[in-house]
C-alpha atoms as a PDB file:
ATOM      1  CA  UNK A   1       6.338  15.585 209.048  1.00  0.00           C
ATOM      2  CA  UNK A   2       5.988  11.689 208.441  1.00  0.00           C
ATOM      3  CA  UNK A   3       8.627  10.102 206.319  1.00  0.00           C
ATOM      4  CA  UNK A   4       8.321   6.742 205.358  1.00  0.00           C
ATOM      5  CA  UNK A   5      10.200   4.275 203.102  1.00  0.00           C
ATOM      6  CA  UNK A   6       7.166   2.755 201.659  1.00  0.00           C
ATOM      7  CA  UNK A   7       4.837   3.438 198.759  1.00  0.00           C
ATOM      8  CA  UNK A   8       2.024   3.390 201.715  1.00  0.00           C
ATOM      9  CA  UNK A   9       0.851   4.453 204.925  1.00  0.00           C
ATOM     10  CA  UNK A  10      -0.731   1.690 206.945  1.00  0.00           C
ATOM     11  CA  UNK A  11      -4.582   3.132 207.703  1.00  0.00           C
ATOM     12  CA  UNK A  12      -4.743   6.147 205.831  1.00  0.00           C
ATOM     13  CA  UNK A  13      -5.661   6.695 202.377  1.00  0.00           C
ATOM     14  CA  UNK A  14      -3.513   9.468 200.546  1.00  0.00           C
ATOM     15  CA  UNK A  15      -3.412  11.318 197.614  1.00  0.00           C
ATOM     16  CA  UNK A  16       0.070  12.361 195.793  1.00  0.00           C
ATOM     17  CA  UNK A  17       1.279  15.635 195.717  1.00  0.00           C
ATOM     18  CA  UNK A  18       4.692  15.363 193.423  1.00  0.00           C
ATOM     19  CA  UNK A  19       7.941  14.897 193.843  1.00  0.00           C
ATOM     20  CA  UNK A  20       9.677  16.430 196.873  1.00  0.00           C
ATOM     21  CA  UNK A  21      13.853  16.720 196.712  1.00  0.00           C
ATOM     22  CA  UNK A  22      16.705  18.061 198.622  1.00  0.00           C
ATOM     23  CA  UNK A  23      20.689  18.059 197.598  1.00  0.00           C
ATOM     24  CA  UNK A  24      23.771  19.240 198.728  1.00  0.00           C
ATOM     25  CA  UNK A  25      27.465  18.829 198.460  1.00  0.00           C
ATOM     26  CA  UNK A  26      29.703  18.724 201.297  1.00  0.00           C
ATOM     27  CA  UNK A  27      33.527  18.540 201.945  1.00  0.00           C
ATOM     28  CA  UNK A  28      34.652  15.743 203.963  1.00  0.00           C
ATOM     29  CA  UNK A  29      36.480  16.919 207.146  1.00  0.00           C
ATOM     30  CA  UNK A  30      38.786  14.286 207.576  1.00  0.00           C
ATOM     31  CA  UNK A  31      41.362  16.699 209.630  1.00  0.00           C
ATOM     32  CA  UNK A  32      39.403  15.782 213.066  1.00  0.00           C
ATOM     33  CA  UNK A  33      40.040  11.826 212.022  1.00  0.00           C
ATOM     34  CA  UNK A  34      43.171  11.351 210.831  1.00  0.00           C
ATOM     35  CA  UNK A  35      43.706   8.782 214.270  1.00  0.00           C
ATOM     36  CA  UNK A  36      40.820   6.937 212.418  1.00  0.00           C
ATOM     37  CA  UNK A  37      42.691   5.643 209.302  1.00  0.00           C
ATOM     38  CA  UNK A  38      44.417   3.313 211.140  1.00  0.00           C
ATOM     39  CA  UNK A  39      41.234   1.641 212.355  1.00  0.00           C
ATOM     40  CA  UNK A  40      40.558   1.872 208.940  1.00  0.00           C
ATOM     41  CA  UNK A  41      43.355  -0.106 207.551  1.00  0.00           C
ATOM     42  CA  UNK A  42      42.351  -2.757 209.810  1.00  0.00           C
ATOM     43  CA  UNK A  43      39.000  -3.339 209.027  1.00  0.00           C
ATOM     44  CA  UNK A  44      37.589  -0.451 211.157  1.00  0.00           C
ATOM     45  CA  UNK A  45      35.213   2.243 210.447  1.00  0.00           C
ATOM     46  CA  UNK A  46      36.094   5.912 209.602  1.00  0.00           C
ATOM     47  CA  UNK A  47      33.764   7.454 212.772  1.00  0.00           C
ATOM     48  CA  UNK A  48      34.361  10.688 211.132  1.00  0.00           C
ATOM     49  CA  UNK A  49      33.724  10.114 207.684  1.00  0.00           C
ATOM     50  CA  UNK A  50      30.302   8.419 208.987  1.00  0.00           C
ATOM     51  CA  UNK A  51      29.418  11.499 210.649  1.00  0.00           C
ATOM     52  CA  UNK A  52      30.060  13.829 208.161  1.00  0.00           C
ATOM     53  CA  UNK A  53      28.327  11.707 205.497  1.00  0.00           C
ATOM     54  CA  UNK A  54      25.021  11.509 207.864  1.00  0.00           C
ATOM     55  CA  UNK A  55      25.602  15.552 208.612  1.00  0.00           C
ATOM     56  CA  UNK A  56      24.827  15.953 205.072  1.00  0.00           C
ATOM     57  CA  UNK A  57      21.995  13.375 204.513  1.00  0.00           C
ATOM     58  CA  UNK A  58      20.278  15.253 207.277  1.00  0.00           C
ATOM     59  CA  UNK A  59      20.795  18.518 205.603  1.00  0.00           C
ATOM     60  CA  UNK A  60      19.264  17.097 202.703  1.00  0.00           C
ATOM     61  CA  UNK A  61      16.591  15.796 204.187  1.00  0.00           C
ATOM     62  CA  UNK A  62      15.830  19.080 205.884  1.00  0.00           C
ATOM     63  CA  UNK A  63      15.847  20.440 202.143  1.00  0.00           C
ATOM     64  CA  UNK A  64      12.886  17.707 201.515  1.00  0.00           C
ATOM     65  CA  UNK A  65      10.670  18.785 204.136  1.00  0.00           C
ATOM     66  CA  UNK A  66      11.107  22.197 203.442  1.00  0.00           C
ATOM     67  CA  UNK A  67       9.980  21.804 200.232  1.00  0.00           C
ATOM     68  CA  UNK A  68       6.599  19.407 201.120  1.00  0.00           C
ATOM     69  CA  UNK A  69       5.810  22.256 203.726  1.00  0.00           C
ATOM     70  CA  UNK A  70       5.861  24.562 201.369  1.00  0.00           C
ATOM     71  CA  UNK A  71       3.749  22.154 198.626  1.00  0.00           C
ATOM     72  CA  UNK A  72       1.310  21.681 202.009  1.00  0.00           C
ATOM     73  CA  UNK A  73       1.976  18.188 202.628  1.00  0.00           C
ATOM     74  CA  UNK A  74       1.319  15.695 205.677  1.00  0.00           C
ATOM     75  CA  UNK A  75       3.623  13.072 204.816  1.00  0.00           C
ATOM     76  CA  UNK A  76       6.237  11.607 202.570  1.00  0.00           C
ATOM     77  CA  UNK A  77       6.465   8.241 201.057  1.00  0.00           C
ATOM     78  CA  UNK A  78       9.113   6.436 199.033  1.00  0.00           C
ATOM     79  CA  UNK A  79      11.710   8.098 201.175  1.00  0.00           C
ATOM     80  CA  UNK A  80      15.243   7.150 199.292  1.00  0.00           C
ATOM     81  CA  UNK A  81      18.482   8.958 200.200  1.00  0.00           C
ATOM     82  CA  UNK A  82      21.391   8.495 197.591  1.00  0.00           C
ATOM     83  CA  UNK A  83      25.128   9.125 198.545  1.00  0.00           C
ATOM     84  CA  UNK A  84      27.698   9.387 195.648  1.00  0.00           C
ATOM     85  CA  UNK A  85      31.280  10.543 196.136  1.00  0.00           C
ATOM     86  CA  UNK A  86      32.350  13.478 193.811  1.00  0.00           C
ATOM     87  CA  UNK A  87      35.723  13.016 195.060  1.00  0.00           C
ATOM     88  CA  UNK A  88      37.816  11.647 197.688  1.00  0.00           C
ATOM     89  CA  UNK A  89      37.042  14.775 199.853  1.00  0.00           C
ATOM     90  CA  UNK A  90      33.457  15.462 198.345  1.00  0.00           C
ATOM     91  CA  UNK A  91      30.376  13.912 198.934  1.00  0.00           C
ATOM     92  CA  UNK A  92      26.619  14.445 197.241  1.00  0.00           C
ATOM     93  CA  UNK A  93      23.695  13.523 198.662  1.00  0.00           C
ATOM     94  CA  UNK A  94      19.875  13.493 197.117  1.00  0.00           C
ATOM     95  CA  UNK A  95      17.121  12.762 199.496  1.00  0.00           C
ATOM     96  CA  UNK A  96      13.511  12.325 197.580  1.00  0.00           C
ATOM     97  CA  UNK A  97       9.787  11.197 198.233  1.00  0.00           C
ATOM     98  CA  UNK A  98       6.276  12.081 197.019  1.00  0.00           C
ATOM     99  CA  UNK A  99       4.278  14.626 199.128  1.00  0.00           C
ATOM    100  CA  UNK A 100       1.092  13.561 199.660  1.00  0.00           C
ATOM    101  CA  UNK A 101      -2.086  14.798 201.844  1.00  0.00           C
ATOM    102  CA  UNK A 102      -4.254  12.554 203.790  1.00  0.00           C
ATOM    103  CA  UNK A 103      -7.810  12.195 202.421  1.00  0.00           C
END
């Protein structure tokens, strides 16, 4: 399935489909990187946190292409994933595009 950020896909013409989503909320597994929060405190990144967070986007975004399968679709423009935290050991994640078929 092709994802793209843009409203467009350079040399084909497409028609829209609707709205295509995927969600989910995960618990943060911060157990594995507790060593991390030092880094942390010094500027660093949380390696952990980063993975878990992309984990979920990913999961999401499987969620997304499920769905334009099942609508029929060859592609997916205006790709946008959005990552709020519910808590400090939750995070939610909404992927979304438009489904379209080539014409």
């Amino acid at each position: 399935m092709l994802i793209v950020s843009t409203d467009t896909i350079n040399g084909r013409n497409i028609e829209e489909i609707g709205l295509v989503d995927g969600a989910v909320s995960q618990l943060i597994n911060f157990s594995k990187g507790l060593g991390a929060l030092n880094a942390f405190g010094q500027g660093g990144e949380l390696d952990s946190y980063t993975e878990n967070i992309m984990n979920a986007c990913q999961v999401a975004k499987g969620k997304l292409i499920q769905q334009a399968i099942r609508e029929n679709a060859d592609a997916i423009v205006g790709y946008r994933c959005v990552i709020s935290e519910a808590s400090n050991s939750i995070v939610n994640v909404y992927a979304y595009g438009t489904a379209v078929k080539f014409i």
